[in-house]
N, C-alpha and C. Protein backbone atom coordinates (compact mmCIF):
# COMPACT_ATOMS: atom_id res chain seq x y z
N UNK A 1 -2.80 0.75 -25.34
CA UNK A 1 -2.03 1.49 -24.35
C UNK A 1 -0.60 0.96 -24.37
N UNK A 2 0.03 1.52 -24.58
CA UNK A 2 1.86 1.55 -24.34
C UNK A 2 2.30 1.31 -23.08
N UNK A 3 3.24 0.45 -22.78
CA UNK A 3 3.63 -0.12 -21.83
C UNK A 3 4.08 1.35 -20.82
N UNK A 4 4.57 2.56 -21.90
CA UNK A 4 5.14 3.37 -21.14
C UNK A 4 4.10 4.35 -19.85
N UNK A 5 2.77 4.34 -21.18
CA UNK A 5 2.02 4.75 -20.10
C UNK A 5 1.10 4.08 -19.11
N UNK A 6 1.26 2.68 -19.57
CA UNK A 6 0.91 1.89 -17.92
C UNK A 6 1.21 1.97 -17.46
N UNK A 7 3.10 2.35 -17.50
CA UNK A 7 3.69 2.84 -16.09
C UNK A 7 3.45 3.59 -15.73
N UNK A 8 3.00 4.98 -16.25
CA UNK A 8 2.47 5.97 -15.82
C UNK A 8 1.76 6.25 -14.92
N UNK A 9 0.40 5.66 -15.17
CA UNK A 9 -0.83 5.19 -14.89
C UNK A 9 -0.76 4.70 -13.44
N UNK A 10 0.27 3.71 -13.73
CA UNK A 10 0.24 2.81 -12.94
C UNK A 10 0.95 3.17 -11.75
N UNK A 11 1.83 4.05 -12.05
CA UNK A 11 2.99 4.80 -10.87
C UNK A 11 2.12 5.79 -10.18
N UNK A 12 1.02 6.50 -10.51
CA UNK A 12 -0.17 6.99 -9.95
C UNK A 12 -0.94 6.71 -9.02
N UNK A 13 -1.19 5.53 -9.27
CA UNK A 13 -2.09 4.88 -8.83
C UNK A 13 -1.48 4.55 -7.41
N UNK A 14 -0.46 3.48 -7.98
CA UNK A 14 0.71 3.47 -6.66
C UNK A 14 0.75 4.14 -5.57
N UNK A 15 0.84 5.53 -6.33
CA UNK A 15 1.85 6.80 -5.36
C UNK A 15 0.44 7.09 -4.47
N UNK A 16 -0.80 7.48 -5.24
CA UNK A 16 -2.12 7.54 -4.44
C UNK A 16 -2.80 6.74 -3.59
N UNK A 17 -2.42 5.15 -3.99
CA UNK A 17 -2.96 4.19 -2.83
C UNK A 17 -1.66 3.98 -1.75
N UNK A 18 -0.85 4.18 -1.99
CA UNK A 18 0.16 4.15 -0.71
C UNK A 18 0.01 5.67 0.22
N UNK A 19 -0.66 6.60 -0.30
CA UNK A 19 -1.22 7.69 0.44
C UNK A 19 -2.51 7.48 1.51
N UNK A 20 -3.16 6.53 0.72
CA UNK A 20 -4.48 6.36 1.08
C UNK A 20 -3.95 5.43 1.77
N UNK A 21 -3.19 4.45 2.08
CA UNK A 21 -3.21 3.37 2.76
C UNK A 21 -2.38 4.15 4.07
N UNK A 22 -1.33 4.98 3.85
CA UNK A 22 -1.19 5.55 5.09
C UNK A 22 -2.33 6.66 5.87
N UNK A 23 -2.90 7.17 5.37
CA UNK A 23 -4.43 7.84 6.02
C UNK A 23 -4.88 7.01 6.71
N UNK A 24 -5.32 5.51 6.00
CA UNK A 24 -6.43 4.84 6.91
C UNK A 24 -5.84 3.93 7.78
N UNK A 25 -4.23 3.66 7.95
CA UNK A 25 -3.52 3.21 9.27
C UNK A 25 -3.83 4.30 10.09
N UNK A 26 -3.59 5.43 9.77
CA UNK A 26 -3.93 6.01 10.80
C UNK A 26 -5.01 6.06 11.34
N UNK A 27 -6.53 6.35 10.35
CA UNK A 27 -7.65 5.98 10.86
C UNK A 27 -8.35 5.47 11.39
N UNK A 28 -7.70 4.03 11.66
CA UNK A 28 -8.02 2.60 11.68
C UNK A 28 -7.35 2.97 13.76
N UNK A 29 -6.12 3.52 13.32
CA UNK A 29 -5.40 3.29 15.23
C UNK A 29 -6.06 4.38 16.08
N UNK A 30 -6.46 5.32 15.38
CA UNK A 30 -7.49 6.29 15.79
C UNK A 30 -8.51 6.45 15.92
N UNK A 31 -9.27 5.71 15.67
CA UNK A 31 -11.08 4.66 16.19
C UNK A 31 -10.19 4.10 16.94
N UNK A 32 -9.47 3.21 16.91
CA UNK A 32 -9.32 2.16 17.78
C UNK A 32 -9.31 2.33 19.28
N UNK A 33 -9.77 1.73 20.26
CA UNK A 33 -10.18 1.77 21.36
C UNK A 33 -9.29 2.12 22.30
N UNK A 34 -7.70 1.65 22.02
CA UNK A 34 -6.52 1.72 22.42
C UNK A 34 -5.48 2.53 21.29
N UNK A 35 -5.22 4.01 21.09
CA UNK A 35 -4.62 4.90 20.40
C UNK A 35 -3.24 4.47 21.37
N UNK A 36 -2.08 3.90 20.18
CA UNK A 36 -0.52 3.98 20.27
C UNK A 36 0.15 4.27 19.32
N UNK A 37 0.50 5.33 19.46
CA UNK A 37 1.57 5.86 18.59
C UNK A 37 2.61 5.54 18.14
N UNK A 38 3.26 4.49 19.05
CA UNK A 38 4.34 3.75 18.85
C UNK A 38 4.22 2.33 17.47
N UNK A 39 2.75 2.11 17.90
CA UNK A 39 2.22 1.14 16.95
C UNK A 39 2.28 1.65 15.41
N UNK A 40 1.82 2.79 15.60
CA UNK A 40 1.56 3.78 14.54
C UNK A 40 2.66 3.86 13.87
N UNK A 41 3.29 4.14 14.48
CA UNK A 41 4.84 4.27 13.86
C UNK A 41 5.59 3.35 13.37
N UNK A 42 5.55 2.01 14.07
CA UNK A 42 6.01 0.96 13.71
C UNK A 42 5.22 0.51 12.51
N UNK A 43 3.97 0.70 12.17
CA UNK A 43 3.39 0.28 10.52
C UNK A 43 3.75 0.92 9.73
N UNK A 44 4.09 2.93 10.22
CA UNK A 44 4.04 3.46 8.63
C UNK A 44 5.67 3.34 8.34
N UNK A 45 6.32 3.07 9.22
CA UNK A 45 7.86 3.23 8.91
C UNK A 45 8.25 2.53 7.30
N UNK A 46 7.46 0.92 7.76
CA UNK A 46 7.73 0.16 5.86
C UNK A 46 7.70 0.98 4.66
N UNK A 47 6.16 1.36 5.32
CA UNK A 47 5.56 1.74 4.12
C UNK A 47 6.05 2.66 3.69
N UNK A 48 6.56 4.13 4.31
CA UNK A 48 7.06 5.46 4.28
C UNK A 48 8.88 4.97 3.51
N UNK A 49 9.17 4.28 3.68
CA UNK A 49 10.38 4.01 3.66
C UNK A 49 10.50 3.28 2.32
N UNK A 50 9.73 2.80 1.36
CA UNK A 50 9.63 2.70 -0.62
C UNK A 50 9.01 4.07 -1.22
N UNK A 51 8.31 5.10 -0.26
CA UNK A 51 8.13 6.18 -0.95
C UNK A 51 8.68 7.00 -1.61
N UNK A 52 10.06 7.00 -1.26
CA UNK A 52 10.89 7.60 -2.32
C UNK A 52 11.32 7.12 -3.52
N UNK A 53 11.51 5.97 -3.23
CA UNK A 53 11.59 5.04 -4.42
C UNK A 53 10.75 5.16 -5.46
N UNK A 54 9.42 5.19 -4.83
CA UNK A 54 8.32 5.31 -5.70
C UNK A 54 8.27 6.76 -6.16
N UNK A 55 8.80 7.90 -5.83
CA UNK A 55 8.57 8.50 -6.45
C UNK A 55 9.88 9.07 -7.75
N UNK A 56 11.20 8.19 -7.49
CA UNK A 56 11.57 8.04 -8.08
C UNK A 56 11.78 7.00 -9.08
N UNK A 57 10.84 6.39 -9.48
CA UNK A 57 10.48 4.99 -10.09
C UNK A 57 11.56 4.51 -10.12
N UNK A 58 11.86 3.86 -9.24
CA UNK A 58 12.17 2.73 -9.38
C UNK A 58 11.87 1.41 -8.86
N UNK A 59 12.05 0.64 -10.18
CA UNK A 59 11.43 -1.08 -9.36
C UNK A 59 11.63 -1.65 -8.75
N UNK A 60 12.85 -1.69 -8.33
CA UNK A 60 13.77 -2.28 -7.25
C UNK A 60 12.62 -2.06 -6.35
N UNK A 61 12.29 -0.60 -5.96
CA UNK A 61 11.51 -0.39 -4.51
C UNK A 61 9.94 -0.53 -4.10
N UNK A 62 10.12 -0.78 -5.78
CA UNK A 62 8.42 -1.81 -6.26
C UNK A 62 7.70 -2.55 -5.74
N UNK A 63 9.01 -3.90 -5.60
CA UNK A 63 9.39 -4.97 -5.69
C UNK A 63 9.47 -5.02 -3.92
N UNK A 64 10.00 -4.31 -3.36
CA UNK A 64 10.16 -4.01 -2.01
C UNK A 64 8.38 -3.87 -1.40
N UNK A 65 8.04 -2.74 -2.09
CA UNK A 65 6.65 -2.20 -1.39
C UNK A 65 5.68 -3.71 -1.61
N UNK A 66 5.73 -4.27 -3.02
CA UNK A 66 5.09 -5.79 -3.09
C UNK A 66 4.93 -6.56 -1.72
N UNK A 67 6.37 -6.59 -1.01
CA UNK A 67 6.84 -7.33 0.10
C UNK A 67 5.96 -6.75 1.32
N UNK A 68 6.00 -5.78 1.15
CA UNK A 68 5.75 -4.79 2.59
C UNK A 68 3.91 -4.82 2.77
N UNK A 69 3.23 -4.81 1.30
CA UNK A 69 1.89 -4.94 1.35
C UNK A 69 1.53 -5.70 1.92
N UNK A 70 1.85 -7.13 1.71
CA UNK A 70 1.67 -8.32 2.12
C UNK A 70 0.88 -8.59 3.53
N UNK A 71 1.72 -7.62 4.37
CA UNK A 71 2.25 -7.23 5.78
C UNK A 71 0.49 -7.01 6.27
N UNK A 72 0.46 -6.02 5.53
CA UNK A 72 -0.93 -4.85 5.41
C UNK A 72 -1.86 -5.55 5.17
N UNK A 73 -2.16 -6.68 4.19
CA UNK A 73 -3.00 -7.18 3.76
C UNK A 73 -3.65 -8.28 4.44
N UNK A 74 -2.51 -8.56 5.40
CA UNK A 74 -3.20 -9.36 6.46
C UNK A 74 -3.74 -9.07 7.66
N UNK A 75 -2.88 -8.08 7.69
CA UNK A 75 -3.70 -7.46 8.91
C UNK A 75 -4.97 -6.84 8.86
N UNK A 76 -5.26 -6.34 7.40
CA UNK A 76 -6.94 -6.11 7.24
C UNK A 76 -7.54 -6.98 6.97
N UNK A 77 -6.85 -8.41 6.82
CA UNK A 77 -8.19 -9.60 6.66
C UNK A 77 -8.37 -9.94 8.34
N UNK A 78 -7.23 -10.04 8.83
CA UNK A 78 -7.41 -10.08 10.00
C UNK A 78 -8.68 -9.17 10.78
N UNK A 79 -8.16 -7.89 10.62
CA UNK A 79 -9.18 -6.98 11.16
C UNK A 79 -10.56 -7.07 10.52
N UNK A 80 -10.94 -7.64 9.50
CA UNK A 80 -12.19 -7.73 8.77
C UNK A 80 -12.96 -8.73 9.63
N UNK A 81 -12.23 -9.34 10.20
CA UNK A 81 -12.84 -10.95 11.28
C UNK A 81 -13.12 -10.37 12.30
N UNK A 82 -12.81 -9.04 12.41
CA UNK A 82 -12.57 -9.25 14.14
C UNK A 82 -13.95 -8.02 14.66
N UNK A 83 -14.72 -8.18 15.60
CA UNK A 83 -16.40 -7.71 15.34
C UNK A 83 -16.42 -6.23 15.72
N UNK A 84 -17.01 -6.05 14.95
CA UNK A 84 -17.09 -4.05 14.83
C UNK A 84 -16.29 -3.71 13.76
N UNK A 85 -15.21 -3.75 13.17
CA UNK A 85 -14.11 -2.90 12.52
C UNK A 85 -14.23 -4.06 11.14
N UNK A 86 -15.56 -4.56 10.39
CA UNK A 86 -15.28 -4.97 9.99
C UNK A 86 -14.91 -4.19 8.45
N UNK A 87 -15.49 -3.35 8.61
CA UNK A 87 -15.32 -1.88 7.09
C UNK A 87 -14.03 -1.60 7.33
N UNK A 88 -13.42 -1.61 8.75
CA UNK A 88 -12.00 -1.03 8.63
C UNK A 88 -11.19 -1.88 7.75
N UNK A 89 -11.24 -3.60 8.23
CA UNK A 89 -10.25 -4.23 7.22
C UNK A 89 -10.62 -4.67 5.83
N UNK A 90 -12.05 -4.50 5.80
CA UNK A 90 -12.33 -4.16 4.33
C UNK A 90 -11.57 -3.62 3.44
N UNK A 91 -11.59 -2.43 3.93
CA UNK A 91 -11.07 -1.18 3.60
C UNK A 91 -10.06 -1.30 3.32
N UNK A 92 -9.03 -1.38 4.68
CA UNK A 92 -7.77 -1.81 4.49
C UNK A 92 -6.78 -3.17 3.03
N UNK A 93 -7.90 -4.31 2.99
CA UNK A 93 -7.69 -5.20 2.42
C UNK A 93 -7.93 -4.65 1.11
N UNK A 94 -9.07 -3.76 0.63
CA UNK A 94 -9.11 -3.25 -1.03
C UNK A 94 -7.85 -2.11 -0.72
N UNK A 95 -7.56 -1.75 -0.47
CA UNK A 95 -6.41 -0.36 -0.96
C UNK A 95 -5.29 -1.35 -1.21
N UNK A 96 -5.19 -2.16 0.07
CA UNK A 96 -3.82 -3.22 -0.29
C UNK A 96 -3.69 -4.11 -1.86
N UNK A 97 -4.91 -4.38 -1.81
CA UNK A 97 -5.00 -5.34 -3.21
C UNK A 97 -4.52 -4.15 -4.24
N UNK A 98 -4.99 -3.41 -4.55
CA UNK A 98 -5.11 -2.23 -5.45
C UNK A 98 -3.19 -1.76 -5.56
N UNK A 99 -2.70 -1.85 -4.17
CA UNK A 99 -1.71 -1.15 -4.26
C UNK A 99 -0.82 -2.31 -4.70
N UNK A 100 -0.78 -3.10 -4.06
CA UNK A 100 -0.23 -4.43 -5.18
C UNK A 100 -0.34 -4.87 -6.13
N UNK A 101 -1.56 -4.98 -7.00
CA UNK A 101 -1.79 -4.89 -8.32
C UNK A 101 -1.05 -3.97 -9.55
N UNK A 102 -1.30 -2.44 -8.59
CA UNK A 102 -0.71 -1.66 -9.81
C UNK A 102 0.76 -1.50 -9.47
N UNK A 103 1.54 -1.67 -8.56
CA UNK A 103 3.20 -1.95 -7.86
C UNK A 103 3.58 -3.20 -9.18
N UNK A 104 2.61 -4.31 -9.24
CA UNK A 104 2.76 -5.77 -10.05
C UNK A 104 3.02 -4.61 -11.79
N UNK A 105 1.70 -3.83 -12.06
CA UNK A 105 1.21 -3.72 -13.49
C UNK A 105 2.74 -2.64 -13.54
N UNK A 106 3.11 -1.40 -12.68
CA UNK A 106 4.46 -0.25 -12.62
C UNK A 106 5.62 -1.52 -13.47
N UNK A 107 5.85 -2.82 -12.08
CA UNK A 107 7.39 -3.76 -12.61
C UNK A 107 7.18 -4.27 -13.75
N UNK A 108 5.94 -5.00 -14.09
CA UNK A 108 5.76 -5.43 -15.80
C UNK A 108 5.99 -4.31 -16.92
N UNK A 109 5.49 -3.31 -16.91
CA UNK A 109 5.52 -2.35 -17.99
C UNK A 109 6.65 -1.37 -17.92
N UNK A 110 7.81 -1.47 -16.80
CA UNK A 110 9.30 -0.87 -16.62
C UNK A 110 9.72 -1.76 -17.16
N UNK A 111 9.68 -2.75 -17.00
CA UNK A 111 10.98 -4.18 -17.79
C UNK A 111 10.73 -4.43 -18.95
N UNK A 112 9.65 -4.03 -19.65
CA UNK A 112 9.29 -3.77 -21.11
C UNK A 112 9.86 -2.74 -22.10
N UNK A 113 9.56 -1.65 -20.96
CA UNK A 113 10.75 -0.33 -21.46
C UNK A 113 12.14 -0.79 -21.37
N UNK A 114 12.43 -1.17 -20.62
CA UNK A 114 13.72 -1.29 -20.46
C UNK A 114 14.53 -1.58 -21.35
């Protein structure tokens, strides 16, 4: 496989788990016992805010979303601890890994092209 179409691949993958990861914020505040919208808003803003980037590949905003997962990823280990919701941060914690992985595999195989 060619670096070009790992990016490909990989910019896919991206663009689909940063979809999926905004669905199940929402999912996640919507079970939740206490629905705030404000909360709501305040998580997807990061995330919503490298989507263009991403769909205009670029790494710069890659490199950004890397940062912003981080965010996400703790808060579903967090939520994985915490009793009842433990599928939620499951959940949460595999899309995050996934979306950081292939954000990692997009910046390696752009700087190759490059």
């Amino acid at each position: 496989m060619t670096s070009e179409t790992s990016a490909k691949s990989a910019l896919r993958v991206t663009i689909g788990a940063s979809f999926l990861l905004l669905a199940v914020l929402v999912l996640i505040q919507w079970t939740s016992g206490s629905f705030n919208l404000i909360i709501l808003i305040a998580q997807m803003i990061p995330l919503a805010l490298t989507l263009p980037g991403q769909f205009s590949k670029s790494s710069r905003s890659m490199q950004w979303l890397c940062f912003v997962v981080l965010f996400f990823l703790i808060q579903g280990i967090l939520l994985a601890f915490t009793p009842g919701r433990m599928w939620a941060g499951l959940t949460e914690t595999a899309i995050c890994l996934i979306l950081f992985f292939s954000a990692i595999i997009f910046i390696r195989a752009s700087r190759k092209t490059a």
